[in-house]
N, C-alpha and C. Protein backbone atom coordinates (compact mmCIF):
# COMPACT_ATOMS: atom_id res chain seq x y z
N UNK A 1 -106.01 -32.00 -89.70
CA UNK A 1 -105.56 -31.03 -90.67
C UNK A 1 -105.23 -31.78 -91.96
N UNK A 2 -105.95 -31.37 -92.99
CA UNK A 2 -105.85 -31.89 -94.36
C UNK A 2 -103.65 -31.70 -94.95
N UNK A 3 -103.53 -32.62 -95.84
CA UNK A 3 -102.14 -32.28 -96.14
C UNK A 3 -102.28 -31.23 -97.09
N UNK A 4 -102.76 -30.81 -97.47
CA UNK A 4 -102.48 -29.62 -98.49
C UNK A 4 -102.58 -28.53 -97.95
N UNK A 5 -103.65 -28.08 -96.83
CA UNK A 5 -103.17 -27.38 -95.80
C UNK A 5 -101.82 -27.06 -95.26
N UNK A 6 -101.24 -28.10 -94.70
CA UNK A 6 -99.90 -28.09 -94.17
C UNK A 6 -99.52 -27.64 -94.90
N UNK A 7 -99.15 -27.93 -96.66
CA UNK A 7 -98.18 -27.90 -97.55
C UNK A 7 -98.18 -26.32 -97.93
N UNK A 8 -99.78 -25.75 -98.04
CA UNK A 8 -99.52 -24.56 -97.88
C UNK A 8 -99.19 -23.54 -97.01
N UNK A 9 -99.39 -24.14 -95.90
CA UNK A 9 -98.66 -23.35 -94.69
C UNK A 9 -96.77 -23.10 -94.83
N UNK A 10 -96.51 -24.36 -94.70
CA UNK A 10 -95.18 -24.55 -95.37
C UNK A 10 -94.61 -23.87 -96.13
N UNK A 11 -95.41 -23.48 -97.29
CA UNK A 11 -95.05 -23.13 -98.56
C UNK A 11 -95.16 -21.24 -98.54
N UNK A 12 -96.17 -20.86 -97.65
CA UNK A 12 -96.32 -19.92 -96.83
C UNK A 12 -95.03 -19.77 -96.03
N UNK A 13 -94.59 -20.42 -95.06
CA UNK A 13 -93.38 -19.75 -94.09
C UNK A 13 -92.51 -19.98 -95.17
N UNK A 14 -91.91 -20.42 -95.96
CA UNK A 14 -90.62 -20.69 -96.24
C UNK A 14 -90.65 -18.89 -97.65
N UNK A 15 -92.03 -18.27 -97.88
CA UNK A 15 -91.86 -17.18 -98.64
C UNK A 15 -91.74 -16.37 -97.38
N UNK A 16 -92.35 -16.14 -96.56
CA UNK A 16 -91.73 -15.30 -95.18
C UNK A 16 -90.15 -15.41 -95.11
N UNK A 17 -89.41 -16.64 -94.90
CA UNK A 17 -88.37 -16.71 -94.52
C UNK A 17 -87.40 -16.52 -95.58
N UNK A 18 -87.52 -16.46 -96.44
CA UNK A 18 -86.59 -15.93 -97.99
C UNK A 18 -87.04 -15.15 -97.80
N UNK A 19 -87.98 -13.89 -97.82
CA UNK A 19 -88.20 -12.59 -98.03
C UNK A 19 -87.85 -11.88 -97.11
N UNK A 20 -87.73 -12.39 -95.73
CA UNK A 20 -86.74 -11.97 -94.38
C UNK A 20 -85.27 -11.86 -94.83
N UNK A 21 -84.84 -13.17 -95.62
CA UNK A 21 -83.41 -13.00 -95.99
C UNK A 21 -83.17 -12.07 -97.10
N UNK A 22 -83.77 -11.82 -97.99
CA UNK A 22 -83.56 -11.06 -98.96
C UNK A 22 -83.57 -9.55 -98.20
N UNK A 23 -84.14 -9.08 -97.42
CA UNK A 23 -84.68 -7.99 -96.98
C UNK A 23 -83.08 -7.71 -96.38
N UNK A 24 -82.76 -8.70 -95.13
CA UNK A 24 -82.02 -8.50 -94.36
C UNK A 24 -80.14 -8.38 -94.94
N UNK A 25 -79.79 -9.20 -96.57
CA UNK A 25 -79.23 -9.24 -97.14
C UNK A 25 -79.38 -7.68 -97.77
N UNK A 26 -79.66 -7.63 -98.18
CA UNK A 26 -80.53 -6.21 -98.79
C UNK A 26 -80.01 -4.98 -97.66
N UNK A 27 -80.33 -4.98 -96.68
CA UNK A 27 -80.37 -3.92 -95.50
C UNK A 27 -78.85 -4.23 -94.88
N UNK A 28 -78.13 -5.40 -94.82
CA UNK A 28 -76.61 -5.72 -94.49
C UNK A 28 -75.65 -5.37 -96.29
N UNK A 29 -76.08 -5.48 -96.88
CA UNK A 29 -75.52 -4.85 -98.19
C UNK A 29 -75.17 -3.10 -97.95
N UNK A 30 -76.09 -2.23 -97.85
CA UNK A 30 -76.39 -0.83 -97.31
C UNK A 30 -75.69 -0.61 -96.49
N UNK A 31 -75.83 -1.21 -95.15
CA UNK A 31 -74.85 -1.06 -94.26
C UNK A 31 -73.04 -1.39 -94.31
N UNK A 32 -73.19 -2.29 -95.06
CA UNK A 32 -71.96 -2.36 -95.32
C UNK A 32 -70.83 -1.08 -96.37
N UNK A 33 -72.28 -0.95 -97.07
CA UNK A 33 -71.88 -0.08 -98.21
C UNK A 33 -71.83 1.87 -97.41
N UNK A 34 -72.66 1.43 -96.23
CA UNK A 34 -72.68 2.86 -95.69
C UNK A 34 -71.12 3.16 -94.87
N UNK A 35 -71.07 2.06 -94.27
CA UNK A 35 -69.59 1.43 -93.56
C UNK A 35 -68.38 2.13 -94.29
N UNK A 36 -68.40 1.45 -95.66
CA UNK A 36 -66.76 1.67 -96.83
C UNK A 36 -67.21 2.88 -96.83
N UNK A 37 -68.34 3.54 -96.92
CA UNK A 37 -68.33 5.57 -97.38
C UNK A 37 -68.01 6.16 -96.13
N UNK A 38 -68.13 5.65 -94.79
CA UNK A 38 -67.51 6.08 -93.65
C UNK A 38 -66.08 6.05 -93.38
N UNK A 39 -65.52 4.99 -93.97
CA UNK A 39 -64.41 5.00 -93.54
C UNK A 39 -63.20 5.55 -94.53
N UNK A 40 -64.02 5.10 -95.87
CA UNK A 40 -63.20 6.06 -96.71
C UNK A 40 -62.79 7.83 -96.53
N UNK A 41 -64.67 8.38 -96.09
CA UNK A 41 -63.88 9.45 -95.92
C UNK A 41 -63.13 9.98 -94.51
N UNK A 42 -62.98 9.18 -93.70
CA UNK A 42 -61.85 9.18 -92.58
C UNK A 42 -61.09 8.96 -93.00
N UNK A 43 -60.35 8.00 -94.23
CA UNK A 43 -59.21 7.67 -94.62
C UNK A 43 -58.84 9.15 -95.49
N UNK A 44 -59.78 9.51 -96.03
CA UNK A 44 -59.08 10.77 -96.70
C UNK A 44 -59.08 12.04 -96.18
N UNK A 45 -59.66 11.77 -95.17
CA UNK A 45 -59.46 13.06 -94.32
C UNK A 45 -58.10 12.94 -93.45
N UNK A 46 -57.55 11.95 -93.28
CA UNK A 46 -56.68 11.65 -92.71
C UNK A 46 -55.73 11.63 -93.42
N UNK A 47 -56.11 11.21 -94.75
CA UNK A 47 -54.79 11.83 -95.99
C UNK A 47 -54.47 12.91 -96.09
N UNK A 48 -55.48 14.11 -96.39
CA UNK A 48 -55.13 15.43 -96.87
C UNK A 48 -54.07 16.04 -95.78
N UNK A 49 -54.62 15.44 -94.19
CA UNK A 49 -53.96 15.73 -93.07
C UNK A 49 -52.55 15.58 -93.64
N UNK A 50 -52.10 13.86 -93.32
CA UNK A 50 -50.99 14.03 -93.79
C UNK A 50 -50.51 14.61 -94.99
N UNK A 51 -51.19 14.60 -95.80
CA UNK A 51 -50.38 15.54 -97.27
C UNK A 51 -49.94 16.88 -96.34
N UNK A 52 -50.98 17.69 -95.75
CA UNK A 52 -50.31 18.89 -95.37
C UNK A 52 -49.03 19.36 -94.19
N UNK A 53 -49.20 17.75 -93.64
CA UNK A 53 -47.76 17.76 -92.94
C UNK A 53 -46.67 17.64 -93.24
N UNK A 54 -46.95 16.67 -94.74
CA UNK A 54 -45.80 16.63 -95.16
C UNK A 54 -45.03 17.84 -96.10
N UNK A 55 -46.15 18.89 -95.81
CA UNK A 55 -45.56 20.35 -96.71
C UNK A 55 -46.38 20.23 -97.69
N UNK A 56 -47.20 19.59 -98.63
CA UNK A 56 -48.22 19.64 -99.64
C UNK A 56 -49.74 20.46 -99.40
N UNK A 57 -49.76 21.24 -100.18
CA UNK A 57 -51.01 22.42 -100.36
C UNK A 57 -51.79 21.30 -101.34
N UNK A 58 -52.81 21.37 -100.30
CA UNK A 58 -54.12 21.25 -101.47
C UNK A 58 -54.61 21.61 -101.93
N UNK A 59 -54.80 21.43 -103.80
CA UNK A 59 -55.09 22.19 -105.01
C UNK A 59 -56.97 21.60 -104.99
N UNK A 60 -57.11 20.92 -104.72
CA UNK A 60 -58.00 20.01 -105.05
C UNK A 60 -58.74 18.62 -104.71
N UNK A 61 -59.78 18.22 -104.62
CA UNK A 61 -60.25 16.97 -103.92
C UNK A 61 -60.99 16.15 -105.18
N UNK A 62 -61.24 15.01 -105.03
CA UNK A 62 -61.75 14.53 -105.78
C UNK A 62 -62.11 14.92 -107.20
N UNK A 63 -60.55 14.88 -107.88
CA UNK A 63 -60.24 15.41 -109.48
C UNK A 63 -60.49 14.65 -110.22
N UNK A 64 -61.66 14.60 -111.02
CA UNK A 64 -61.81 14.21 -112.59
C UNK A 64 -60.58 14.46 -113.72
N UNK A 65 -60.49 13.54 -114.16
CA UNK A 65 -59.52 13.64 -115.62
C UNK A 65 -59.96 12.55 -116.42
N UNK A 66 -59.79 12.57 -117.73
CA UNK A 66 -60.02 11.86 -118.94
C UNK A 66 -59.19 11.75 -119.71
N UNK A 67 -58.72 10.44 -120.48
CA UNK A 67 -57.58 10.27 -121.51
C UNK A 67 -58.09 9.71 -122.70
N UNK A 68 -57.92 9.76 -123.68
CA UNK A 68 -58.35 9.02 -125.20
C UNK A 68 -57.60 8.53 -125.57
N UNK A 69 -58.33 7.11 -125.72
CA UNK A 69 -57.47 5.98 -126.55
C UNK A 69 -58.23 5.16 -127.63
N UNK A 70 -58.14 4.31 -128.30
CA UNK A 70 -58.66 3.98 -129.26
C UNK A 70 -58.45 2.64 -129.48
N UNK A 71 -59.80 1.89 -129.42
CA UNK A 71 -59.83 0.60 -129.57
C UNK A 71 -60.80 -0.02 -130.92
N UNK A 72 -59.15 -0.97 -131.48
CA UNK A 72 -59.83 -1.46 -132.85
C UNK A 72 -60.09 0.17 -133.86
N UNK A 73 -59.47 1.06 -133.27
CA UNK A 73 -59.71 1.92 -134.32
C UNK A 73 -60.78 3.49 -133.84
N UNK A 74 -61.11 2.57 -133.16
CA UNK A 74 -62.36 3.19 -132.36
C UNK A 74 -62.55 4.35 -131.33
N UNK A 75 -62.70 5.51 -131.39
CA UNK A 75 -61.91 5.97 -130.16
C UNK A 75 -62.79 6.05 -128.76
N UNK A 76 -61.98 5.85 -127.64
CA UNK A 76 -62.35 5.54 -126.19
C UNK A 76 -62.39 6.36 -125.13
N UNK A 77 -62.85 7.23 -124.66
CA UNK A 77 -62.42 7.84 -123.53
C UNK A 77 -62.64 6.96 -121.91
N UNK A 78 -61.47 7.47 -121.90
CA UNK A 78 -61.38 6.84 -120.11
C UNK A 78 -61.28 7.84 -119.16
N UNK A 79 -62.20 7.85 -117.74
CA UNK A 79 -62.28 8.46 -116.98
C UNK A 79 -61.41 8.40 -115.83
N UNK A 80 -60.98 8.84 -115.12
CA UNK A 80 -60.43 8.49 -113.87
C UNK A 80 -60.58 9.65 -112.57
N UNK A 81 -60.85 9.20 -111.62
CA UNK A 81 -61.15 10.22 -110.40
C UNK A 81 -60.20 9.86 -109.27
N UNK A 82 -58.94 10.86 -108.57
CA UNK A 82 -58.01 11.01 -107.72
C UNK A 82 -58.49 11.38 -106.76
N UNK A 83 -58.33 11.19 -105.75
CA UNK A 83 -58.30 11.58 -104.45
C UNK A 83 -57.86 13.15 -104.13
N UNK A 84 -56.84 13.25 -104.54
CA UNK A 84 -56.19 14.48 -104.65
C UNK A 84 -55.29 15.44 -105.51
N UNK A 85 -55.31 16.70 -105.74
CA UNK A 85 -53.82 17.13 -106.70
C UNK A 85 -53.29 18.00 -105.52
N UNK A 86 -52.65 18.39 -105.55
CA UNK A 86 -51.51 18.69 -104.35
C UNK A 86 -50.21 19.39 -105.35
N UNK A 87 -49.49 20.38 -104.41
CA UNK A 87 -48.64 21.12 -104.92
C UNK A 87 -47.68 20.93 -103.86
N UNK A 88 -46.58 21.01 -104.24
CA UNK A 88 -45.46 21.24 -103.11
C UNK A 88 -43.93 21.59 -103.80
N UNK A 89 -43.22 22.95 -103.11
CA UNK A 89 -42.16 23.19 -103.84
C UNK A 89 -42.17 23.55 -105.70
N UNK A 90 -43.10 23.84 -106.29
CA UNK A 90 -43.28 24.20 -107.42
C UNK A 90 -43.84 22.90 -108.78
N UNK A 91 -44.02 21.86 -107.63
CA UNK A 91 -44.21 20.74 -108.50
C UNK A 91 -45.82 20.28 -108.16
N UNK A 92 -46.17 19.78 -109.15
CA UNK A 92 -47.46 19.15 -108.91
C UNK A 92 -47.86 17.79 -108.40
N UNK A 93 -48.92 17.29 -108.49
CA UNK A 93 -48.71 16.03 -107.84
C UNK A 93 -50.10 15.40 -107.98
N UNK A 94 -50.76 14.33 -108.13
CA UNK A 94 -51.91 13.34 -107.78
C UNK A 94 -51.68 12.59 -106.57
N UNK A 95 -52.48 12.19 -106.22
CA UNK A 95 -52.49 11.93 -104.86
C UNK A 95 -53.55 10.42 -104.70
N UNK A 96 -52.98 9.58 -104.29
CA UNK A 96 -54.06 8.48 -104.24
C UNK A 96 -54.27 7.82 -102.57
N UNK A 97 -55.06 8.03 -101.60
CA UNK A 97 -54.95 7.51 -100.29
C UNK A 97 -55.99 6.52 -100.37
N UNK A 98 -54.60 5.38 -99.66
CA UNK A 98 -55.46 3.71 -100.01
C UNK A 98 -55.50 3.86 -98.57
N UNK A 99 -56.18 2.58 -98.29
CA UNK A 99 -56.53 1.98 -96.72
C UNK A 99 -56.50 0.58 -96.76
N UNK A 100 -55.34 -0.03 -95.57
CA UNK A 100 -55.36 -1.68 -95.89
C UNK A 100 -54.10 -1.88 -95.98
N UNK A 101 -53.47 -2.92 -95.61
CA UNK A 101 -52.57 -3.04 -95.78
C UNK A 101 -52.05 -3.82 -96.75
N UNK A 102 -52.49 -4.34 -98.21
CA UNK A 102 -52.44 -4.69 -99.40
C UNK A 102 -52.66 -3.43 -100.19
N UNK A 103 -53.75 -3.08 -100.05
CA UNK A 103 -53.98 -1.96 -100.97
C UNK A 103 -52.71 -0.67 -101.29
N UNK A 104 -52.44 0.23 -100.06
CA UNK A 104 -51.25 1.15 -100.03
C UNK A 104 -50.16 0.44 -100.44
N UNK A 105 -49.74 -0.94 -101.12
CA UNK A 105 -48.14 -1.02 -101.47
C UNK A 105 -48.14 -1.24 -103.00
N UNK A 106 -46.76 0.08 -103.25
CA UNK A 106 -46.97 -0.08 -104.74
C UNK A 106 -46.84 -1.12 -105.36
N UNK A 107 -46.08 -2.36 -104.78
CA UNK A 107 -45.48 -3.62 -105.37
C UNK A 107 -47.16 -4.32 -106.02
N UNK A 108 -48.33 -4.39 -105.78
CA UNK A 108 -49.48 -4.67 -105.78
C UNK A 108 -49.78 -4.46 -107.18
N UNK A 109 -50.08 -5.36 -108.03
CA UNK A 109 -49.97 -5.23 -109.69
C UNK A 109 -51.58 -3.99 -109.61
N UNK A 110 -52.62 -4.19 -109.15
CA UNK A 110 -53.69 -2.91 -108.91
C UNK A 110 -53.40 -1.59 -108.59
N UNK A 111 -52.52 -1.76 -107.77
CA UNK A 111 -52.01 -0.27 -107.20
C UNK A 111 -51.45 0.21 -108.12
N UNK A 112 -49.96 -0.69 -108.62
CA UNK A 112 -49.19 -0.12 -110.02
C UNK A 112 -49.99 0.61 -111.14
N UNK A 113 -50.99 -0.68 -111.60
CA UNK A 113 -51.76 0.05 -112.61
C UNK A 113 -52.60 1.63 -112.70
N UNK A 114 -53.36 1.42 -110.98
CA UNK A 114 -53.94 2.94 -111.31
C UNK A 114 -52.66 3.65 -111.00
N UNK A 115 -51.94 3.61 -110.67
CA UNK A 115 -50.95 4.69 -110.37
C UNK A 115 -50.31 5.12 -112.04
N UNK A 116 -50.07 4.36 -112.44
CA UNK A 116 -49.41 4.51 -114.14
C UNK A 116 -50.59 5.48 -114.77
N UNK A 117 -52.05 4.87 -114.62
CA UNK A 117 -52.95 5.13 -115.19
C UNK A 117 -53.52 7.22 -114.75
N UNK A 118 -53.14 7.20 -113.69
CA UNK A 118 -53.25 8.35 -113.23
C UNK A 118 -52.08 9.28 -114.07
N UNK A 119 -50.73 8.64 -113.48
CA UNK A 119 -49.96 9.46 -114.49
C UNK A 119 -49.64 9.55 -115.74
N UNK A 120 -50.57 9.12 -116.52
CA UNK A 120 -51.13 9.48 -117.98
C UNK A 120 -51.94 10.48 -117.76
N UNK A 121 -52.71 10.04 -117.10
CA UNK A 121 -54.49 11.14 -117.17
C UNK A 121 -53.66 12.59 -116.72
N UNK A 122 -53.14 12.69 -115.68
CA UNK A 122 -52.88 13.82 -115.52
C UNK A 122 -52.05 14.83 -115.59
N UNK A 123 -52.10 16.12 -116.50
CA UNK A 123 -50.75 17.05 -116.08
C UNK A 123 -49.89 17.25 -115.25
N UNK A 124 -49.29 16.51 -114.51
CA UNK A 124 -48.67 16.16 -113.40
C UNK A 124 -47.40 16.25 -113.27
N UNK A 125 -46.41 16.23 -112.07
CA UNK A 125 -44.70 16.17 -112.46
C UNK A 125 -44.98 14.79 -111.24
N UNK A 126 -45.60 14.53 -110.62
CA UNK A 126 -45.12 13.03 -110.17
C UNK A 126 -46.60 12.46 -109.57
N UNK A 127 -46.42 11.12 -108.88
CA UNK A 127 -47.72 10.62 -108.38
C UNK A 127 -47.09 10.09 -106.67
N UNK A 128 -48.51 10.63 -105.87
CA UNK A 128 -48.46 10.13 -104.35
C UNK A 128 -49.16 9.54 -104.04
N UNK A 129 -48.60 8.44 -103.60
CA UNK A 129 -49.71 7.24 -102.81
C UNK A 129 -49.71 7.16 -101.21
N UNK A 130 -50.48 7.54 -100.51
CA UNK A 130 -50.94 7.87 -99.05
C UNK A 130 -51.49 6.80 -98.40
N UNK A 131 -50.58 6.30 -97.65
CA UNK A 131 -51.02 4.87 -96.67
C UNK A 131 -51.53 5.55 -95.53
N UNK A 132 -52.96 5.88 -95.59
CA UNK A 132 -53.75 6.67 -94.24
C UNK A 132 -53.41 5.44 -92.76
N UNK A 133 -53.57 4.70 -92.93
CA UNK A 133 -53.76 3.81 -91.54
C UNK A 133 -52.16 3.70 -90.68
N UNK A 134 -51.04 3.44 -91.90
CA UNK A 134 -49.45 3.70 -91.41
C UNK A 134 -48.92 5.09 -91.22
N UNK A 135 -49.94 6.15 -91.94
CA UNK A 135 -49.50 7.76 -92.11
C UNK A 135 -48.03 7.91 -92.78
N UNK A 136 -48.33 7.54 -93.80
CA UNK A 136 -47.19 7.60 -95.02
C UNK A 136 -47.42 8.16 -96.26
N UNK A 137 -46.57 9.11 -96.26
CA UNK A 137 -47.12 9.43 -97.83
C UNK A 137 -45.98 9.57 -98.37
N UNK A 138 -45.85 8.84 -99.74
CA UNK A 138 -44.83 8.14 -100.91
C UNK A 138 -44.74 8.57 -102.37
N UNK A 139 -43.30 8.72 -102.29
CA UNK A 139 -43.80 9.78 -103.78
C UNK A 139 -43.48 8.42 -105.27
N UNK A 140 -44.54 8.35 -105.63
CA UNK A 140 -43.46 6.85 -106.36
C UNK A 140 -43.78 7.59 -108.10
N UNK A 141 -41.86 7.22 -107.96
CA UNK A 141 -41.62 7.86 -109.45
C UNK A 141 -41.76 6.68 -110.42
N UNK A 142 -42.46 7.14 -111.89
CA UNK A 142 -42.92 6.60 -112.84
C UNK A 142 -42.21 7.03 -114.50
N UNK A 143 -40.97 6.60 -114.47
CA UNK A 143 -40.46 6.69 -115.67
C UNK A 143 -40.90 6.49 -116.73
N UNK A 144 -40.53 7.32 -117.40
CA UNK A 144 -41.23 7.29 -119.43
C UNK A 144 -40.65 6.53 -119.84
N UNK A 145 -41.20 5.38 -120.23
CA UNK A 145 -41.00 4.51 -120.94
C UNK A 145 -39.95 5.14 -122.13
N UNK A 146 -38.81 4.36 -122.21
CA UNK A 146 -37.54 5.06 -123.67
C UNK A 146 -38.28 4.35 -125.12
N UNK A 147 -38.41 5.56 -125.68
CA UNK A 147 -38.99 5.27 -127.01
C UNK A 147 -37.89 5.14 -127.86
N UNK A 148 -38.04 3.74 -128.62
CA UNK A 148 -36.67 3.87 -129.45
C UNK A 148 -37.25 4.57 -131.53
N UNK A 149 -35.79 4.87 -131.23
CA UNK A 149 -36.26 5.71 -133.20
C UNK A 149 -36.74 4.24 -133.63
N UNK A 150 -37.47 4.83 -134.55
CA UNK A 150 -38.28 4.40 -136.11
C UNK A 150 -36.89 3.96 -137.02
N UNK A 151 -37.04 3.23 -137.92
CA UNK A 151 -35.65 2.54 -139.00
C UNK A 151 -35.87 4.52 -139.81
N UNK A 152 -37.47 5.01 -139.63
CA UNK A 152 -36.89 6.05 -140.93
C UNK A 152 -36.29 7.25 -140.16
N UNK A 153 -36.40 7.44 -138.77
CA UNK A 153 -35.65 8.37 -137.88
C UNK A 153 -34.13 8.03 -137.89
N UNK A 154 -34.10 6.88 -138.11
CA UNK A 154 -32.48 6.67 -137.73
C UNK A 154 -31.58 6.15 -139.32
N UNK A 155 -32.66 6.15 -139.70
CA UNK A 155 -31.96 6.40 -141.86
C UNK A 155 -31.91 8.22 -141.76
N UNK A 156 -32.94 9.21 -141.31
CA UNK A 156 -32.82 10.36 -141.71
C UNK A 156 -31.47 11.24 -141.46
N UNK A 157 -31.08 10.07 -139.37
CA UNK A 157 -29.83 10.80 -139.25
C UNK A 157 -28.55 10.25 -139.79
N UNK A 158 -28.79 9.43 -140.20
CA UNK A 158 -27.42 8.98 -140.64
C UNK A 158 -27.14 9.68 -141.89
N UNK A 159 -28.33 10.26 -142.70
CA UNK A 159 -28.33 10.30 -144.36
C UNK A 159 -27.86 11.85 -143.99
N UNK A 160 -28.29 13.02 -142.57
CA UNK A 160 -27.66 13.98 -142.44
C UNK A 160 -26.41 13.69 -141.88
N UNK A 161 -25.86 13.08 -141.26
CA UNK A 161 -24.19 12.91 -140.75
C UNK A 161 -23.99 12.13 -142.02
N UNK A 162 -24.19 11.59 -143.06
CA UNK A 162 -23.05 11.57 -144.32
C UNK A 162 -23.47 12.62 -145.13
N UNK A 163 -24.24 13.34 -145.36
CA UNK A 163 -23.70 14.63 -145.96
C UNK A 163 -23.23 15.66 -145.55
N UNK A 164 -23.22 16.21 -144.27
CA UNK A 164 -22.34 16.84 -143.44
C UNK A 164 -21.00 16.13 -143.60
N UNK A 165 -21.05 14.70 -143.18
CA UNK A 165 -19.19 14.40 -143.47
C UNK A 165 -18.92 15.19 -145.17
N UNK A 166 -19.88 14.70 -146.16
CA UNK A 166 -19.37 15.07 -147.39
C UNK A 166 -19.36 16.51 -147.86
N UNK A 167 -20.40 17.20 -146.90
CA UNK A 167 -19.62 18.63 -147.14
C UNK A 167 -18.42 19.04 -146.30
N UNK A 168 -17.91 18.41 -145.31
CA UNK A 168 -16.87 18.75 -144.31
C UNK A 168 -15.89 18.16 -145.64
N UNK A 169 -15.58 17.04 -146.24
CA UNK A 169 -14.81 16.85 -146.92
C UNK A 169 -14.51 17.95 -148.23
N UNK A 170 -15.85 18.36 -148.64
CA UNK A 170 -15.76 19.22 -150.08
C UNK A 170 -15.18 20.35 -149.53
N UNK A 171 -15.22 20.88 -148.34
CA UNK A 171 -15.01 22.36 -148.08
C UNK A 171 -13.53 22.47 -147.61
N UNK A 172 -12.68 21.24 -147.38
CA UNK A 172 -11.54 20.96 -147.37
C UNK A 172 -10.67 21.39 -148.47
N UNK A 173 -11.13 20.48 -149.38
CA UNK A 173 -10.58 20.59 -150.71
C UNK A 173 -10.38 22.03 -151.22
N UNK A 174 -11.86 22.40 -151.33
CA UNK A 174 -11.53 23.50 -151.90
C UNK A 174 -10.82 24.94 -151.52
C-alpha cells in the first residue's frame, strides 16, 4: 500500500470521526435542551400548584411586560417575561418559580436583580419567588428606594415656611 493512500484513508476516518462528534454534540445539545423544557415545565406546574395552595388565584402565565429606559440619551426598551401574576386578598403579585438550590434564594445577586427588575416592569403590589423543588413560596418585599429633595425642593419649602412665619407675624400685629 502506497503512503499517500494510507494518508488518505486517515485523513478520510478522522472526517468520519469529527463529523460523528459534531453530529452527536449537536444531537446531546437538543437533548439536553429538550431536558431544561421538560423540567421547567414540571417546575412550573408545580409552582402554580403551590401558588394555589397557598391561597393565590391565577391571573396569568407567562406575562410579558416592558420598561423604557434610556441609554446615552437614547431610548431602550426592555422586555421581561414572568412566570406568573397571581392575585391574593386584593393584592397583586409576579411570580417567579426557580429550580435548584442556588437559583430560588433571594440572597443570590441574579435572583435579586430579576426580582427588582420585575418589580419595575410590573403594576404590581409585591413580588413571589417559588422554590418548586422545597415547595415554598416567598413573598420578598422590595422597598422604594427614599428619594431625597432636590436643593430647589427644599429652598421652595423653606422660602414657603418663612413667609407663612412672616405672615403669621404681620397678622399679629395688626
Amino acid at each position: 500500500m502506497k503512503p499517500e493512500h494510507v494518508a488518505i484513508g486517515l485523513l478520510g476516518l478522522l472526517v468520519v470521526v469529527q463529523t460523528a462528534r459534531g453530529l452527536r454534540a449537536r444531537s446531546g445539545g437538543r437533548r439536553l435542551a429538550a431536558r431544561a423544557r421538560r423540567l421547567g415545565a414540571e417546575g412550573e406546574a408545580r409552582a402554580e400548584s403551590l401558588l394555589r395552595e397557598a391561597g393565590y388565584r391565577v391571573l396569568d402565565r407567562q406575562v410579558a411586560a416592558s420598561y423604557a429606559l434610556h441609554v446615552d440619551g437614547e431610548p431602550l426598551e426592555a422586555r421581561v417575561r414572568a412566570d406568573f401574576l397571581v392575585q391574593r386578598g386584593g393584592k397583586r403579585f409576579v411570580a417567579d418559580a426557580k429550580r435548584g438550590p442556588e437559583a430560588s434564594r433571594a440572597d443570590r445577586p441574579a435572583t435579586r436583580r430579576q426580582l427588582l427588575e420585575y418589580r419595575h416592569a410590573y403594576a404590581v403590589d409585591g413580588v413571589l419567588l417559588i422554590d418548586a423543588e422545597r415547595g415554598a413560596v416567598r413573598e420578598i418585599e422590595l422597598p422604594s428606594p427614599e428619594r431625597r429633595a432636590t436643593f430647589a425642593e427644599r429652598a421652595s419649602w423653606w422660602a414657603c415656611g418663612a413667609l407663612a412665619g412672616a405672615a403669621a407675624v404681620w397678622a399679629l400685629r395688626a
